[in-house]
Protein backbone atom coordinates (compact mmCIF):
# COMPACT_ATOMS: atom_id res chain seq x y z
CA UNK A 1 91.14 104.88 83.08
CA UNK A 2 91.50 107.88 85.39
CA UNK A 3 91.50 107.19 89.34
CA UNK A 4 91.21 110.09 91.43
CA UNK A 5 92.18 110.29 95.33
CA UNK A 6 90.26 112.93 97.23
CA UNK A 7 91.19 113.44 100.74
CA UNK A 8 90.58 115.84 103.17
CA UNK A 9 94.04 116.54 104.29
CA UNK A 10 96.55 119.45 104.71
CA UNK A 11 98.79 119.55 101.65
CA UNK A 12 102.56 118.71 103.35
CA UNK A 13 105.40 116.75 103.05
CA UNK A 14 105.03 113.31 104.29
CA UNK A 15 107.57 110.25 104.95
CA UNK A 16 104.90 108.31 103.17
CA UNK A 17 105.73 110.58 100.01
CA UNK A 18 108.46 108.40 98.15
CA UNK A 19 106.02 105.25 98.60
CA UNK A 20 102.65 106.86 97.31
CA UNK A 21 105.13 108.46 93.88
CA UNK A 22 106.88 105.11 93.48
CA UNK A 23 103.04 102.78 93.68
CA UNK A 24 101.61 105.55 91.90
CA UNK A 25 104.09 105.16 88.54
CA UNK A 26 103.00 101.12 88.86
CA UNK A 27 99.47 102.05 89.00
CA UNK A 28 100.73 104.69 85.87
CA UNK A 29 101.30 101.23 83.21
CA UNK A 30 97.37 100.64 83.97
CA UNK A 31 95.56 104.27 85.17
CA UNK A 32 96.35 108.03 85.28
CA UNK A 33 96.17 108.77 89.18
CA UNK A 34 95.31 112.18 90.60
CA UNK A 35 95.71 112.60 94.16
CA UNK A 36 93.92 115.58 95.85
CA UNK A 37 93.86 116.71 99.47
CA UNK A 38 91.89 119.69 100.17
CA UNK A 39 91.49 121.43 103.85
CA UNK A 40 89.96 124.99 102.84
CA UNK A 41 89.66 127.12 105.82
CA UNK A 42 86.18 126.36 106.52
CA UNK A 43 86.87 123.23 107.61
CA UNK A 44 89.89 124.62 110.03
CA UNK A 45 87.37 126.51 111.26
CA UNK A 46 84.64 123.35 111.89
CA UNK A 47 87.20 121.53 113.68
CA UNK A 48 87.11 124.21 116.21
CA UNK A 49 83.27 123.88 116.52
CA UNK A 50 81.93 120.00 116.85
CA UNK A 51 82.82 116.86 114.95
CA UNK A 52 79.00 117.42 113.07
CA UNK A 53 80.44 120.91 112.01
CA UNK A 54 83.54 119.34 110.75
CA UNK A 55 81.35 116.81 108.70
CA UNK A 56 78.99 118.96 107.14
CA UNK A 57 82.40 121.24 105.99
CA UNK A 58 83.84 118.06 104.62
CA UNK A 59 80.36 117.22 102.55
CA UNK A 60 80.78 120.92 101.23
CA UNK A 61 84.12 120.47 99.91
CA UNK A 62 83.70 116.98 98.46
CA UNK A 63 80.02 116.94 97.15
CA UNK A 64 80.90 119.10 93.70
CA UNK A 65 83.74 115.54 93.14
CA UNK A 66 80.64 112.94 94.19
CA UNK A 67 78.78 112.62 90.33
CA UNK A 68 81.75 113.21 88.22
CA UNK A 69 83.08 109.51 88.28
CA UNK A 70 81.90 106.41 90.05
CA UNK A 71 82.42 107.34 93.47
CA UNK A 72 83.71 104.98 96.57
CA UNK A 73 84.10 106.40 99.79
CA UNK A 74 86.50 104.79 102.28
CA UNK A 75 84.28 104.35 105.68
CA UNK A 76 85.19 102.19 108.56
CA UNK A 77 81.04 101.22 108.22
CA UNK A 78 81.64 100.13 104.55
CA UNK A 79 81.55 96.64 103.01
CA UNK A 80 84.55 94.74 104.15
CA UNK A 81 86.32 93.41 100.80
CA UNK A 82 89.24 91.05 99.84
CA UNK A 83 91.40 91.99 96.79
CA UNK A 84 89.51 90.15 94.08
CA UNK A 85 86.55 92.40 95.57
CA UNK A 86 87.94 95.70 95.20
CA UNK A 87 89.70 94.83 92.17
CA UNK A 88 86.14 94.24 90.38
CA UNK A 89 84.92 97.77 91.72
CA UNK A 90 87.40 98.93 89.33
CA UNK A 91 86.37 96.91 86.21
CA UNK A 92 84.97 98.59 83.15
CA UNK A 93 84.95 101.99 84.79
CA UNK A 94 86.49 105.63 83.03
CA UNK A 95 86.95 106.97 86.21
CA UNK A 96 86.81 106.32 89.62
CA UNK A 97 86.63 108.48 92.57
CA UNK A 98 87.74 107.05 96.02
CA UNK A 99 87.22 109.70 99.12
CA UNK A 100 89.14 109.57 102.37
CA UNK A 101 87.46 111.56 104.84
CA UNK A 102 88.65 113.82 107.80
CA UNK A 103 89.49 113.65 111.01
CA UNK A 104 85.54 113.09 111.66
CA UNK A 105 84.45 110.63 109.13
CA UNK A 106 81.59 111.31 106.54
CA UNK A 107 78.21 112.48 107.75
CA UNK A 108 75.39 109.97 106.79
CA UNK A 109 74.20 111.81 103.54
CA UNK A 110 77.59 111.55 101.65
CA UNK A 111 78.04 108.41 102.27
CA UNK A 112 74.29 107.55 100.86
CA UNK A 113 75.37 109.66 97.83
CA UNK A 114 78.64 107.41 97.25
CA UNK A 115 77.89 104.16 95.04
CA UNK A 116 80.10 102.03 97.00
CA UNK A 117 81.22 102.33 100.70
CA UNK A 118 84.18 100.04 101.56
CA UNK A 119 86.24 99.61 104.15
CA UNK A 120 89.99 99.25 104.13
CA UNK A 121 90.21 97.65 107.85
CA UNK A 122 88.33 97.25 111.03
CA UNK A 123 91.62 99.32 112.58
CA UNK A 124 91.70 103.10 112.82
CA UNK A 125 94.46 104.26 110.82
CA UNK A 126 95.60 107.99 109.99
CA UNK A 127 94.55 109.24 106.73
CA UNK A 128 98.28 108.94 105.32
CA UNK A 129 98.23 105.13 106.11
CA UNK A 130 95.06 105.00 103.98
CA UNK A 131 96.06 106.58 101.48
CA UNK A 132 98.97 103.82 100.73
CA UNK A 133 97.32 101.06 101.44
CA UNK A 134 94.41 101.91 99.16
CA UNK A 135 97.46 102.96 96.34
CA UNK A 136 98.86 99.53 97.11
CA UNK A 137 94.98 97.64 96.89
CA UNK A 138 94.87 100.00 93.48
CA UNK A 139 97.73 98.85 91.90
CA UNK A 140 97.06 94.72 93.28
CA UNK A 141 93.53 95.44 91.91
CA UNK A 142 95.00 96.47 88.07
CA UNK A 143 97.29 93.27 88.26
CA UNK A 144 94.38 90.51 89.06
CA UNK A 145 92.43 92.44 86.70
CA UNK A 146 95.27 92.29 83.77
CA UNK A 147 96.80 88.48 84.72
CA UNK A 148 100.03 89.79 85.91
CA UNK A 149 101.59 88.23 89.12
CA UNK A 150 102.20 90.68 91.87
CA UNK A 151 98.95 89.97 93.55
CA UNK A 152 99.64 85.96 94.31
């Protein structure tokens, strides 16, 4: 299986780095993950504009990603699920795409394009936060999934 991490975010060293490589080789036993953070200058240039700009540059970016895989965009509007929940959205899948979006959220049509829309909390957190909790809920989804015991 193939899990990829698209995120609109500038591509920089990050505190949170050691923890995303070290749950990233325990997701490696069960999926190949690819993490990707794009922030072309386009969208720079939105976030100077409006937050609507911004969205619409974010859509650009991350629309040619939406019908590759199965495709689950983190929204703080999504379905609200527990482990065993999100552990089932990755069951018999290749790939799976999960999408963190910008500073601005999604605009309405991406997120209609996504199959799923989940959300990882009813608490605004910054997009590295998400990014290792939703490693983390990866990796506790593989082990319910496979019968191993890190998830009890």
């Amino acid at each position: 299986m193939k899990i990829n991490i698209i995120s609109i975010a500038k591509k920089e060293r990050s505190i949170y780095d050691p923890l995303y490589k070290d749950i990233s080789k325990m997701i490696s036993r069960f999926a190949k993950i690819e993490d990707i953070e794009l922030f072309p200058k386009d969208i720079a240039k939105a976030h100077t504009i409006s937050a609507k700009a911004s969205q619409m540059a974010y859509s650009k970016v991350l629309t040619p990603y939406l019908h590759r895989n199965y495709s689950i965009a983190l929204h703080p509007d999504g379905k609200r699920v527990n482990s065993l929940e999100f552990s089932k959205l990755l069951s018999d899948k290749m790939s799976v795409n999960f999408f963190i979006g910008g500073a601005y959220g999604f605009d309405d049509e991406f997120v209609k394009a996504c199959d799923v829309n989940i959300s990882l909390s009813s608490l605004t957190m910054s997009h590295k936060i998400a990014k290792a909790v939703l490693l983390e809920q990866i990796y506790r989804g593989f082990t319910l999934l496979n019968g191993h015991p890190y998830h009890k």
